[in-house]
Protein backbone atom coordinates (compact mmCIF):
# COMPACT_ATOMS: atom_id res chain seq x y z
CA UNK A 1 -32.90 19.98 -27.73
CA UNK A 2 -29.24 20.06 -27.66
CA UNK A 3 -27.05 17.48 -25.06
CA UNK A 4 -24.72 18.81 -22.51
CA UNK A 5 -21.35 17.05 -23.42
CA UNK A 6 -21.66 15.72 -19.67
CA UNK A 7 -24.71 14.18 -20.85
CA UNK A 8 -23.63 12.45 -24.07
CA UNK A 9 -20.63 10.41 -22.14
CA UNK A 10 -21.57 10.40 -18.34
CA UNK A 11 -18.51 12.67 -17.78
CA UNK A 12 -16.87 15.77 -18.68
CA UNK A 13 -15.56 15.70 -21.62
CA UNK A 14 -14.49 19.21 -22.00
CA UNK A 15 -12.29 19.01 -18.69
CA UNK A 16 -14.10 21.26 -17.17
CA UNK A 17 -14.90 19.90 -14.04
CA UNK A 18 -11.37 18.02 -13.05
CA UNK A 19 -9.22 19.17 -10.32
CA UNK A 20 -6.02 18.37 -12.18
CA UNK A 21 -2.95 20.45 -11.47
CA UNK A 22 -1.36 20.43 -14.11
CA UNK A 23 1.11 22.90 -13.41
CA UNK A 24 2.37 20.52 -10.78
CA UNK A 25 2.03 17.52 -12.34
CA UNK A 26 4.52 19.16 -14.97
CA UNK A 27 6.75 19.75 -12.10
CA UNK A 28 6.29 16.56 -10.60
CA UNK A 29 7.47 15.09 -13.83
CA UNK A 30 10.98 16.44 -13.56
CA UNK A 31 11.70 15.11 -9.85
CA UNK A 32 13.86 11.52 -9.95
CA UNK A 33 12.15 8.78 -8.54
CA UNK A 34 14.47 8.75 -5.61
CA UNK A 35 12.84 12.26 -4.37
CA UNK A 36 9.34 10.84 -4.88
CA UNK A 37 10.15 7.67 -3.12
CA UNK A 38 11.59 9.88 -0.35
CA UNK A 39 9.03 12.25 -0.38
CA UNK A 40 6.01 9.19 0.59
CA UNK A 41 5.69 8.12 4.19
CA UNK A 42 4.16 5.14 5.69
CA UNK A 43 2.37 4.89 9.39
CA UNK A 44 1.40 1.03 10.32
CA UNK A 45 -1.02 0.90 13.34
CA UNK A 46 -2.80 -1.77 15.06
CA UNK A 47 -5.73 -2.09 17.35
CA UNK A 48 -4.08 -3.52 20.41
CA UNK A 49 -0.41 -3.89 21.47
CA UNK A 50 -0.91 -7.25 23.03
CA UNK A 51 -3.07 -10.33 21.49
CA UNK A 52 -3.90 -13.69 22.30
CA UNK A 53 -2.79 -16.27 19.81
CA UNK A 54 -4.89 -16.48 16.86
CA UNK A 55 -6.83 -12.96 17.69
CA UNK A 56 -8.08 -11.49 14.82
CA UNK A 57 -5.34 -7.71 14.26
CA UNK A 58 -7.36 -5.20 12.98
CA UNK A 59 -4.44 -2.91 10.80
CA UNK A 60 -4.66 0.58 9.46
CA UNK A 61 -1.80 1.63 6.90
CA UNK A 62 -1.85 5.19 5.90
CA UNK A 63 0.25 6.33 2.68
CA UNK A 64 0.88 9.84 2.60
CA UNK A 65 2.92 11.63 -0.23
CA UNK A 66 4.60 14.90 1.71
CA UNK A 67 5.65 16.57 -1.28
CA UNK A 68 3.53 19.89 -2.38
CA UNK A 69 2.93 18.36 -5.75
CA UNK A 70 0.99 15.28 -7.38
CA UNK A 71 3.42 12.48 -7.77
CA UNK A 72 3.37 8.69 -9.57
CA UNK A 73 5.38 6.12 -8.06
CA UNK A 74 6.31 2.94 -11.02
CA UNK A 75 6.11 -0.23 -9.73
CA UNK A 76 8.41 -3.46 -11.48
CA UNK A 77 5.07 -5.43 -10.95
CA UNK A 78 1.28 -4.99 -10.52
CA UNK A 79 1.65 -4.97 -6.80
CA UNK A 80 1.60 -1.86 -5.63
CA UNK A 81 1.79 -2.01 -1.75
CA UNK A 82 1.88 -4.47 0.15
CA UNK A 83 2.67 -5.64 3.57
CA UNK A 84 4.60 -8.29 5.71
CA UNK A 85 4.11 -9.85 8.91
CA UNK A 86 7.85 -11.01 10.14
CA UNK A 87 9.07 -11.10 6.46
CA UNK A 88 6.57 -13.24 5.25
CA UNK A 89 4.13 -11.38 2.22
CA UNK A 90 0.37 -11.36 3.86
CA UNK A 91 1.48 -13.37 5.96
CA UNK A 92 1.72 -16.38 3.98
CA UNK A 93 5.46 -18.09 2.99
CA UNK A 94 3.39 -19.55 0.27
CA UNK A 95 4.91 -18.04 -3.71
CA UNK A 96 3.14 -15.53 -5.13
CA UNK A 97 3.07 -15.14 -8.95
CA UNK A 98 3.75 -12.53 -10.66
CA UNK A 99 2.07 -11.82 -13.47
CA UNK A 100 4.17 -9.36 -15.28
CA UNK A 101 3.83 -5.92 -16.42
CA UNK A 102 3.81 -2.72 -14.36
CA UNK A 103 2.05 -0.53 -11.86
CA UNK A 104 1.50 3.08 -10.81
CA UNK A 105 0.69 4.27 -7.85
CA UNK A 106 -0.39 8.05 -7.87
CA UNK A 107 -1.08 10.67 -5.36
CA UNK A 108 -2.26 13.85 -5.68
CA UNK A 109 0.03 16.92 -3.87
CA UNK A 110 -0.37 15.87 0.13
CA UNK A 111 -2.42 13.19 -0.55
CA UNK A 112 -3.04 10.14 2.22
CA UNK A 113 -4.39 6.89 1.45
CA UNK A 114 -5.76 4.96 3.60
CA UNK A 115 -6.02 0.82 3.99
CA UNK A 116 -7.82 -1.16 7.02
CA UNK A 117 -8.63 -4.62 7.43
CA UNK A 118 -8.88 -7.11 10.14
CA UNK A 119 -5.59 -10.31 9.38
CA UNK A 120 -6.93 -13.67 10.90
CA UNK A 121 -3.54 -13.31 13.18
CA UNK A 122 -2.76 -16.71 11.49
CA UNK A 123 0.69 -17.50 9.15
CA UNK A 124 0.73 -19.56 6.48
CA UNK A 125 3.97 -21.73 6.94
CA UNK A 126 5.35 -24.81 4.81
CA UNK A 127 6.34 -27.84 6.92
CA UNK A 128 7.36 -31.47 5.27
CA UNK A 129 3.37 -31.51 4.90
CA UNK A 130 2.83 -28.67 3.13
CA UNK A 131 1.47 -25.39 3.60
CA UNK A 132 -0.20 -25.34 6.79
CA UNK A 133 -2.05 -22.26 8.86
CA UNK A 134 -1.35 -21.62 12.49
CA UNK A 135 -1.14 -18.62 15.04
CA UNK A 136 2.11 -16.89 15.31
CA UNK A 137 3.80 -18.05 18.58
CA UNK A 138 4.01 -15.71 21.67
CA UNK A 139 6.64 -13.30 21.81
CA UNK A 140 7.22 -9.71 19.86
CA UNK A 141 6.40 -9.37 16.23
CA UNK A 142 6.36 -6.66 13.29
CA UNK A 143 3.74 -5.48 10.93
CA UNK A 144 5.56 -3.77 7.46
CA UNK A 145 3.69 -2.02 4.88
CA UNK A 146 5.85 -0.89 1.71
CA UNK A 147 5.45 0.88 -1.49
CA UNK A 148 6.65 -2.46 -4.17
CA UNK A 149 9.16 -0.09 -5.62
CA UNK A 150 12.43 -2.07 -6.62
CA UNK A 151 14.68 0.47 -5.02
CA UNK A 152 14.69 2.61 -2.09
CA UNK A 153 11.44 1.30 -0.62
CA UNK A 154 9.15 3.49 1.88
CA UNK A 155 8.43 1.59 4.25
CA UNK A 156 6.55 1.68 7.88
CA UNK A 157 6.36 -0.97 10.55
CA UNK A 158 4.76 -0.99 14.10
CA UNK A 159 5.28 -4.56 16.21
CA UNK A 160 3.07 -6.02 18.76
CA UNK A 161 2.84 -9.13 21.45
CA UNK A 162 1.46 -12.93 21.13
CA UNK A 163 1.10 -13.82 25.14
């Protein structure tokens, strides 16, 4: 008895069965990366507006690409988001590495993506002893998720309170 093609490699080989606009995707092609950078937004959110020090932030980042088509956004590295908490990466002012070579970050047309986790509320800060972890201090800070593009970031930020 003959095999489906779906059958013989777990997928669809013919094409039959993908959603790909390809139309658009040609279209997409021709915008400049500064459109397409222009053309994602980025909405930050937290749980609370006020925390104690050291309370666990539960954080929701939502990518959306606003543009009518399916777009690809090149990254210099293999980071392709990321976020801060007051300028320091994950909240950490420990170095990252990078190591090398590029990313992509695709969407299709009006796609959002969606990230949540729950941060510690904790920074990782280097003193004369190191790299040490402790809560941020009271006052007003800011949450920043960004697309790792080199120029022309999208970017979205939301701050809360340590009392």
């Amino acid at each position: 008895m003959p095999q489906s093609p779906r059958s013989r490699e777990g997928g669809d080989r013919l094409g039959f069965d993908e959603t790909r606009d390809y139309l658009g995707a040609a279209v997409a092609a021709l915008l400049p990366a500064s459109l397409v950078a222009r053309g994602l937004s980025i909405a930050v959110d937290t749980d609370r507006e006020v925390y104690a020090p050291g309370d666990p932030v539960s954080v929701r980042v939502v990518l959306r690409n606003r543009l009518p088509v399916p777009v690809a956004v090149t990254t210099p590295s293999r980071r392709l988001w990321g976020w801060e908490v007051d300028g320091a990466l994950e909240a950490s002012e420990e170095p990252r590495r990078d190591p090398g070579g590029s990313g992509t970050l695709s969407f299709r047309a009006r796609e959002r993506k969606t990230r949540e986790w729950t941060w510690d509320g904790r920074v990782t800060r280097r003193d004369d002893r190191g790299l040490r972890s402790s809560p941020l201090d009271r006052g007003d800070h800011e949450i920043r998720a960004f697309v790792a593009t080199e120029r022309e970031r999208p970017e979205g930020k939301t701050t809360f309170r340590v009392e």
